[in-house]
Every structure is written in structure tokens, then in C-alpha cells.
Protein backbone atom coordinates (compact mmCIF):
# COMPACT_ATOMS: atom_id res chain seq x y z
CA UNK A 1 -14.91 -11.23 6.37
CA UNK A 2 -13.24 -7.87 5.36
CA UNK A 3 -11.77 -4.93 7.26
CA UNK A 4 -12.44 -7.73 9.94
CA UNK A 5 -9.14 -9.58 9.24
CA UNK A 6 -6.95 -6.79 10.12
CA UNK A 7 -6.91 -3.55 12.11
CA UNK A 8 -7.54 -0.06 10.54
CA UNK A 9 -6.57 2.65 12.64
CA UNK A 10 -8.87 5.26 13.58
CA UNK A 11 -7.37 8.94 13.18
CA UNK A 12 -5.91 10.16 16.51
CA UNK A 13 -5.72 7.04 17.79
CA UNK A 14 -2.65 5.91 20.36
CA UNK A 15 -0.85 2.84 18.66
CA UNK A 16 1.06 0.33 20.78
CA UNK A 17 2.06 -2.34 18.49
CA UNK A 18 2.79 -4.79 21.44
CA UNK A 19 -0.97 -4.56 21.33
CA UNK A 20 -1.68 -6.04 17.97
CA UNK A 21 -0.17 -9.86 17.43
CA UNK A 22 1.50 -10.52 14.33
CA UNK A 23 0.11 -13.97 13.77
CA UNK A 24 -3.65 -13.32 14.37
CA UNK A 25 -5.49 -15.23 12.03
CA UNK A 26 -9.62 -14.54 12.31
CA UNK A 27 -11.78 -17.61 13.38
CA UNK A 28 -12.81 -19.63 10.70
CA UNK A 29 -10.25 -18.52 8.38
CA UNK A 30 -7.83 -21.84 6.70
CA UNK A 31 -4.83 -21.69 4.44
CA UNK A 32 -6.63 -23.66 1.48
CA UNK A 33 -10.02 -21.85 1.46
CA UNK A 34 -7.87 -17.91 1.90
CA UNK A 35 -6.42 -19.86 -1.08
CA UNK A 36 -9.20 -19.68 -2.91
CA UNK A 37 -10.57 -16.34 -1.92
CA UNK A 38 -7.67 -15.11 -3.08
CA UNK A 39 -8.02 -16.46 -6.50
CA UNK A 40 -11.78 -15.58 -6.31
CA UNK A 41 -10.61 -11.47 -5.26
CA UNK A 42 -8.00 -11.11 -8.02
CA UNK A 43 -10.69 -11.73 -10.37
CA UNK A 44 -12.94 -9.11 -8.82
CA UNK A 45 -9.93 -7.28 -8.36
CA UNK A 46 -8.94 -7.39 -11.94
CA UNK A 47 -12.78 -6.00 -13.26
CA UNK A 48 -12.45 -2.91 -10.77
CA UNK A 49 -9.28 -1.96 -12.22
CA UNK A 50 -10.53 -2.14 -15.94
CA UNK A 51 -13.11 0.28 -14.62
CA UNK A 52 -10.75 3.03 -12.55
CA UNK A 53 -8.92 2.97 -16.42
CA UNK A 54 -11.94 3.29 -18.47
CA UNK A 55 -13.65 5.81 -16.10
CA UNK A 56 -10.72 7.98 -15.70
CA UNK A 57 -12.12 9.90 -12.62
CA UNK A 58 -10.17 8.77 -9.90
CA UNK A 59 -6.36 6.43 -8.92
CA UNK A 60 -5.65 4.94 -6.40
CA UNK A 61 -2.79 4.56 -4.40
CA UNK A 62 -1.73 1.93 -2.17
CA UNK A 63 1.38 2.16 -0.08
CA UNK A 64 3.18 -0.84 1.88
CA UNK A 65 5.36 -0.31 5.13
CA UNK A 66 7.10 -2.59 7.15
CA UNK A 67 10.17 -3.75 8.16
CA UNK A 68 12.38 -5.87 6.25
CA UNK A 69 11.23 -9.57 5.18
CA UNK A 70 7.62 -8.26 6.47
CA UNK A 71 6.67 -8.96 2.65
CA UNK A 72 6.39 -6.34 0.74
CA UNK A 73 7.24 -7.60 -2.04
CA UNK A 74 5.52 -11.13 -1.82
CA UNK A 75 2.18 -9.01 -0.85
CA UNK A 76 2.33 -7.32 -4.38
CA UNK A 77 3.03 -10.30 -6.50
CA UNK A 78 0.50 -12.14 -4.89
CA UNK A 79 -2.40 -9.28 -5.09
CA UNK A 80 -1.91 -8.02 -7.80
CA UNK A 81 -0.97 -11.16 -10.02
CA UNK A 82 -4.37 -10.89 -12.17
CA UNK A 83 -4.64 -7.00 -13.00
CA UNK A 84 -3.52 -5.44 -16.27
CA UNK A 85 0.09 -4.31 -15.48
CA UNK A 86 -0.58 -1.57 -18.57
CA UNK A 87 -3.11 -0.10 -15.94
CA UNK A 88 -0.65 -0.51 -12.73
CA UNK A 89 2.78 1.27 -11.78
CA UNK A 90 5.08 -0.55 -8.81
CA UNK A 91 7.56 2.20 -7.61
CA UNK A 92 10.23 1.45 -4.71
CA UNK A 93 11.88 3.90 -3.14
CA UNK A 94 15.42 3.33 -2.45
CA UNK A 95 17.93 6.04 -0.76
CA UNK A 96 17.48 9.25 -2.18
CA UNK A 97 19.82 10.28 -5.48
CA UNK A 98 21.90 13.00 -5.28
CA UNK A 99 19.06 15.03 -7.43
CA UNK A 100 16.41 14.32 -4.89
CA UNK A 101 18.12 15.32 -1.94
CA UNK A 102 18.44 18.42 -3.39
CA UNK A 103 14.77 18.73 -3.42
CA UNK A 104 12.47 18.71 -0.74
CA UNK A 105 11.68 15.43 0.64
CA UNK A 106 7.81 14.78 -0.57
CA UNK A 107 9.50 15.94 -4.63
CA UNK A 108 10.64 12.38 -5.58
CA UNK A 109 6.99 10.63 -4.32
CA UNK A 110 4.97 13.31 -5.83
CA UNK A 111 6.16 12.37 -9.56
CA UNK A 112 5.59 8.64 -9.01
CA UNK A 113 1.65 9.48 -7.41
CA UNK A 114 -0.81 7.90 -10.24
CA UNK A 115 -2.59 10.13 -13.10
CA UNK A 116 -6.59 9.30 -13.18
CA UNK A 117 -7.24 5.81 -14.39
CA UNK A 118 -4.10 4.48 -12.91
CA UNK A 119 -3.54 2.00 -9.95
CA UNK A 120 0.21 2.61 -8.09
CA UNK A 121 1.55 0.68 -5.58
CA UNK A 122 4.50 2.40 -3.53
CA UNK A 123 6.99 -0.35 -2.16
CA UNK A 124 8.11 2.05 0.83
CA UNK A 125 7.53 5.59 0.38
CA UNK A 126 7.70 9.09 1.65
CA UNK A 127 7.37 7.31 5.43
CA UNK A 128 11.23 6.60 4.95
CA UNK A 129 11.60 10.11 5.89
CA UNK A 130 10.10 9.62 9.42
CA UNK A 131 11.49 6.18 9.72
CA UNK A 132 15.10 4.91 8.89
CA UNK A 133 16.03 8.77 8.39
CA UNK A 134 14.64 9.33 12.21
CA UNK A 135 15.81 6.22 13.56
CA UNK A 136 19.97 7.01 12.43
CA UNK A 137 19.47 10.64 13.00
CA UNK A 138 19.93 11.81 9.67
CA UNK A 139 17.92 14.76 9.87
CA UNK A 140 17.67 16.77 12.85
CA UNK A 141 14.27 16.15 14.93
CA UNK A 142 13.11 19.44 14.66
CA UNK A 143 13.41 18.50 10.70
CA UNK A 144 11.69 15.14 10.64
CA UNK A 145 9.03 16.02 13.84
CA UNK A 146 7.68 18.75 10.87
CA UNK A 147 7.28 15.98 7.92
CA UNK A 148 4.24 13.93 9.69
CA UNK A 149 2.41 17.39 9.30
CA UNK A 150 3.91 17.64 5.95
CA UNK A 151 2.92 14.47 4.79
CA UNK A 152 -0.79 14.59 6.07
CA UNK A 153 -0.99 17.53 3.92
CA UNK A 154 0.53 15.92 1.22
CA UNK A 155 -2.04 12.86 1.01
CA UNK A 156 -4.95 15.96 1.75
CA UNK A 157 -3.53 17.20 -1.74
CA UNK A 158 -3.92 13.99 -3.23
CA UNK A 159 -6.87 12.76 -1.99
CA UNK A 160 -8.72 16.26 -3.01
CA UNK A 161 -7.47 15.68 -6.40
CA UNK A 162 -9.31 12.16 -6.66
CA UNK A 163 -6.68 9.57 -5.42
CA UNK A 164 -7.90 6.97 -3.12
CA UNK A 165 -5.28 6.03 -0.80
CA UNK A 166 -4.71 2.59 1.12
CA UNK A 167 -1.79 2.65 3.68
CA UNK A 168 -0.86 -1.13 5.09
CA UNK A 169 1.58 -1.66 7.64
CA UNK A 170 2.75 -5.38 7.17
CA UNK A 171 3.37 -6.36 10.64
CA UNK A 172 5.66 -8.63 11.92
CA UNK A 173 7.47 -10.11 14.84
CA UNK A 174 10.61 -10.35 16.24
CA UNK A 175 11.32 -13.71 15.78
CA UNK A 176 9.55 -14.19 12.87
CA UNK A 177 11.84 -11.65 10.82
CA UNK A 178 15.13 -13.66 12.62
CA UNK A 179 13.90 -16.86 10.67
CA UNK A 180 12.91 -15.49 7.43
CA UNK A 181 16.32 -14.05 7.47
CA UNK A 182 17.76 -17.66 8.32
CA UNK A 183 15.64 -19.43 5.90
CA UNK A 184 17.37 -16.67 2.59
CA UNK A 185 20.71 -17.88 4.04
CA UNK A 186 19.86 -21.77 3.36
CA UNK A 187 17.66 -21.41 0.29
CA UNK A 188 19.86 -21.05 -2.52
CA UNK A 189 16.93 -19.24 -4.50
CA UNK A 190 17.02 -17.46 -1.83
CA UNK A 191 20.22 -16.26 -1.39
CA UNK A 192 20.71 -12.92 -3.39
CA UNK A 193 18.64 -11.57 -1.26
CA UNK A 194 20.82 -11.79 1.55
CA UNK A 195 21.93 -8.46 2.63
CA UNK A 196 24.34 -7.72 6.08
CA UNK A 197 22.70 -4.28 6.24
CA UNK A 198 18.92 -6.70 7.12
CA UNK A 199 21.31 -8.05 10.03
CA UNK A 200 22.19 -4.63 10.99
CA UNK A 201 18.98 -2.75 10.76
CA UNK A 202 17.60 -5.41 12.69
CA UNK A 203 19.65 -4.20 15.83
CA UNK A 204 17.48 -1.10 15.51
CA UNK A 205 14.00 -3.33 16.05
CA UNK A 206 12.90 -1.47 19.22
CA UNK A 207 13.51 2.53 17.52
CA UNK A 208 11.85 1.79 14.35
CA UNK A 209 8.65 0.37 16.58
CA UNK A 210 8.24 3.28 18.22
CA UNK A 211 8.84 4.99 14.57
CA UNK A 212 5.93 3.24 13.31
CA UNK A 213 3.91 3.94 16.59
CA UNK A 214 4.01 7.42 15.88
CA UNK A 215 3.67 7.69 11.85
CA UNK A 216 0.46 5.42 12.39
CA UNK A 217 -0.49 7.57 15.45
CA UNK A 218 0.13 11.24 13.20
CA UNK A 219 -0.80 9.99 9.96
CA UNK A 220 -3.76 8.00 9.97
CA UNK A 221 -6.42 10.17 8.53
CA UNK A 222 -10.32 9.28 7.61
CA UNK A 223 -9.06 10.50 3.94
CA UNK A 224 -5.93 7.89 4.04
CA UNK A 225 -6.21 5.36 6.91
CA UNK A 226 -3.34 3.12 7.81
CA UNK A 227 -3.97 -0.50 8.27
CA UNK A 228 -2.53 -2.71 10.36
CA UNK A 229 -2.02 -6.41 8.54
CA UNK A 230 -1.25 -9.40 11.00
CA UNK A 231 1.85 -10.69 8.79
CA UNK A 232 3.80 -13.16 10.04
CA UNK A 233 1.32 -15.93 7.96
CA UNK A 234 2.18 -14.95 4.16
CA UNK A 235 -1.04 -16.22 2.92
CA UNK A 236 -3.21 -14.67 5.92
CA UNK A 237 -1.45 -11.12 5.14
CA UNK A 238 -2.19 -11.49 1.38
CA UNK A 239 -6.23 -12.62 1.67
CA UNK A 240 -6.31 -8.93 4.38
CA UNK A 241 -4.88 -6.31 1.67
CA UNK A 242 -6.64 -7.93 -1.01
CA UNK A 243 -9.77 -7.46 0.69
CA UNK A 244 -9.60 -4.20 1.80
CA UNK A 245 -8.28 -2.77 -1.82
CA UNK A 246 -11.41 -4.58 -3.40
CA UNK A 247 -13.84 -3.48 -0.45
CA UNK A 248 -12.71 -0.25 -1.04
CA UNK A 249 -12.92 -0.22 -5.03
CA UNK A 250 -16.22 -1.61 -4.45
CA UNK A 251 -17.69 1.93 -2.96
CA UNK A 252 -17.13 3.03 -6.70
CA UNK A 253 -17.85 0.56 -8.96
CA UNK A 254 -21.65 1.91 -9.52
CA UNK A 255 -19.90 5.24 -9.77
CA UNK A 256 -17.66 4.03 -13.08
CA UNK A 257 -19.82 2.34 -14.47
CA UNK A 258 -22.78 5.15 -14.54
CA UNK A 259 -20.06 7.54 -15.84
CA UNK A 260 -19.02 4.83 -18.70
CA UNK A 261 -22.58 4.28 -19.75
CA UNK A 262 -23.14 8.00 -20.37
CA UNK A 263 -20.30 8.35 -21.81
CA UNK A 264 -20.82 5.57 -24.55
CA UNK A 265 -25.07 6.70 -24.93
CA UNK A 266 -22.93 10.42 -25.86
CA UNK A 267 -20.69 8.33 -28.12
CA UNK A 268 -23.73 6.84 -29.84
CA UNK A 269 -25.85 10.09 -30.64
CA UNK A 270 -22.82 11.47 -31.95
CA UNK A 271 -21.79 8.19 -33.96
CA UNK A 272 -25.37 8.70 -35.40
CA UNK A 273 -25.38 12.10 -35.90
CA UNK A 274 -22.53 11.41 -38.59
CA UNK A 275 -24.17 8.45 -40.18
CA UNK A 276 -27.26 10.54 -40.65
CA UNK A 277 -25.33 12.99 -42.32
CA UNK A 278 -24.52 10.64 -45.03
């Protein structure tokens, strides 16, 4: 179990997404025991974070495409619901102010990036610039062709700086999205987060596949790979990303915890340096 449950995609790899089904669950796999592993990782998640704070070497930064009702936001509170929020930043990026337009593009994302010791989780993110703002031609494609380059070199920047970056694609189908949209309508705790522009967007399905073909095509990098997460099972897509993100933390637990030991055996000699003193 692991990187198993989803697809990661290899750097300069072609992406169909016809090719990928949205409700792939792996063999084995039941609602009640990914239940349970879930429970089980957001412990293990919850330790690894306390570590990436004390240690203060690296952040990490997780970001979550896909289209709308895809579960973005479910994916976080379900993740994430047992890690110090003093340790973790959520930022969503809406349409750009007034102030950030007049700023290149990458200028809003690179103030919300974590420090070292901090976990962020981007809700959408500087992908919106080769997605909706391709898809209605905001931009000219000579402008938005350059920003896959652009943002490669971006996450290069990062990632040389210590960030570890996740990239999850929640993937969806079709159909699926038409009924989540039609179950907000008839659930009244549901309903405010009905929106006419989900109905319109949706009329753009086929252009923002082919938008996602590309960014995952362009921008999948051995430094910060995309993932793929089958999505149309809520609980399925949550047990994936939670597994990869502790997987991944995993590689440097030993790592943060060597560098905390030495650093409390220095805070020792020095604690009895000044008792000696006395």
C-alpha cells in the first residue's frame, strides 16, 4: 500500500487523463478498514510534523488541483485533522487583487511558500495561471505557454532552498462532478456552496482536461512530482494523499531526529557549563 493507490507521474511523461479512471480503488482496499488507516496515518502524520517544526531544516509544501467539487477542500480537513494547526498554513488562491496583478504572476504564491519548520497546503495555486487564465484566454498564449517554464523554475528555487513539494491532482469524472453539484442543490447544509459560475465552468470540462494534460506533462519534475489521485470515492482519495505526504515525511524522520538529538546533547554541555560555574 502507498504510492500504489494512485499514479505519480514520471517527468516528461505524455498524460492522457482518459487513461487514468477516476474511481479506481486498489484490490483489497474497503471503506471501513481506509477508515482506519486513516485514523492510524494522522497519528503518524501528526509526530512527523512536530519534527519538520522542531528540526527547522526543511517545509514542505503540498499543493491540491482539480476541478471544482473534486475535493479540495474535504481532502484537507480530512488529512490534516490531527496536526498542530500552529505548525500548518492553508492558503487559497482566489482571483488575483488588483495589487497582484500588478506584479508578476509567481509574486502572490511566493509570500504564502512555508519558512523552515512549517507545513503549507496551497488550495489551488500558481497552476491557475496555466489553467482557468488559459482556458478563457486571459493572457495571450505566447504569455501563459512561458509560465510552465516559469513555474518549474520556481519550484527548482524552492526545492533548493529545502521545501519538499507534493503536487496532487484530485481527479474526477464527468458525471461524478454533475452529481456532487446536484446533491449541494438538495442538501440544505449544502447549499451556500452553490455557485452558477460551477455550472458554467463546467461547460469548459473538455479545455481545462487538456489544461491539466499539459501542466502535468511540463511540470512534473523528480524535485516536485505531480500525483494523480483516483477521486471520485472521497474516502479512497483521502487514504492516497495521506499516504504519500507521510511516505514522503518518512525519508526524513531519521534526519530530524539526529539533528534534534545533537542539538539538545549541545544544549546540555552548555546547560552544564553554567551550573559548573556556580
Amino acid at each position: 500500500m502507498g504510492t500504489d493507490l494512485l499514479w505519480k507521474v514520471r517527468e516528461g511523461a505524455s498524460v492522457k487523463l482518459k487513461d487514468y479512471d477516476p474511481s479506481y480503488v486498489e484490490k483489497g482496499i474497503e471503506r471501513a478498514t481506509a477508515e482506519s488507516e486513516l485514523l492510524k496515518l494522522g497519528d503518524e502524520l501528526s509526530e512527523l510534523q512536530d519534527l519538520l517544526a522542531a528540526a527547522q531544516h526543511q517545509s514542505f509544501l503540498m499543493i491540491l488541483q482539480g476541478m471544482d467539487t473534486s475535493g479540495k477542500d474535504g481532502t484537507i480537513r480530512h488529512v490534516f485533522a490531527r496536526v498542530n494547526p500552529q505548525g500548518c498554513n492553508v492558503h487559497s488562491f482566489k482571483a488575483p487583487t488588483e495589487e497582484e496583478l500588478a506584479h508578476d504572476f509567481l509574486w502572490r504564491i511566493h509570500k504564502a511558500t512555508p519558512g523552515k519548520g512549517y507545513l503549507s497546503i496551497f488550495n489551488r495555486s500558481q497552476y491557475e495561471d496555466v489553467l482557468i487564465v488559459r482556458v478563457h484566454n486571459l493572457v495571450p498564449e505566447d504569455v501563459w505557454s512561458r509560465r510552465y517554464k516559469e513555474i518549474n523554475n520556481f519550484e527548482k528555487l524552492l526545492t533548493n532552498g529545502g521545501t519538499i513539494i507534493l503536487k496532487f491532482f484530485l481527479h474526477i469524472s464527468y458525471d461524478e462532478q454533475e452529481r456532487r453539484l446536484l446533491d449541494r442543490e438538495q442538501d440544505k447544509d449544502k447549499a451556500w456552496k452553490v455557485a452558477a459560475g460551477d455550472w458554467i465552468e463546467r461547460q469548459y470540462w473538455d479545455d481545462y482536461q487538456k489544461a491539466y494534460e499539459d501542466l502535468l506533462d511540463k511540470c512534473s519534475t523528480d524535485e516536485a512530482p505531480w500525483y494523480i489521485v483516483p477521486a471520485n470515492h472521497k474516502w479512497y482519495r483521502n487514504l492516497a494523499v495521506a499516504h504519500v505526504l507521510v511516505e514522503t515525511m518518512r525519508r526524513y524522520k531519521d534526519e530530524w531526529k539526529t539533528q534534534l538529538e545533537e542539538r539538545g546533547r549541545k544544549e546540555l554541555e552548555a546547560l552544564k557549563k553554567i551550573k559548573g560555574a556556580k
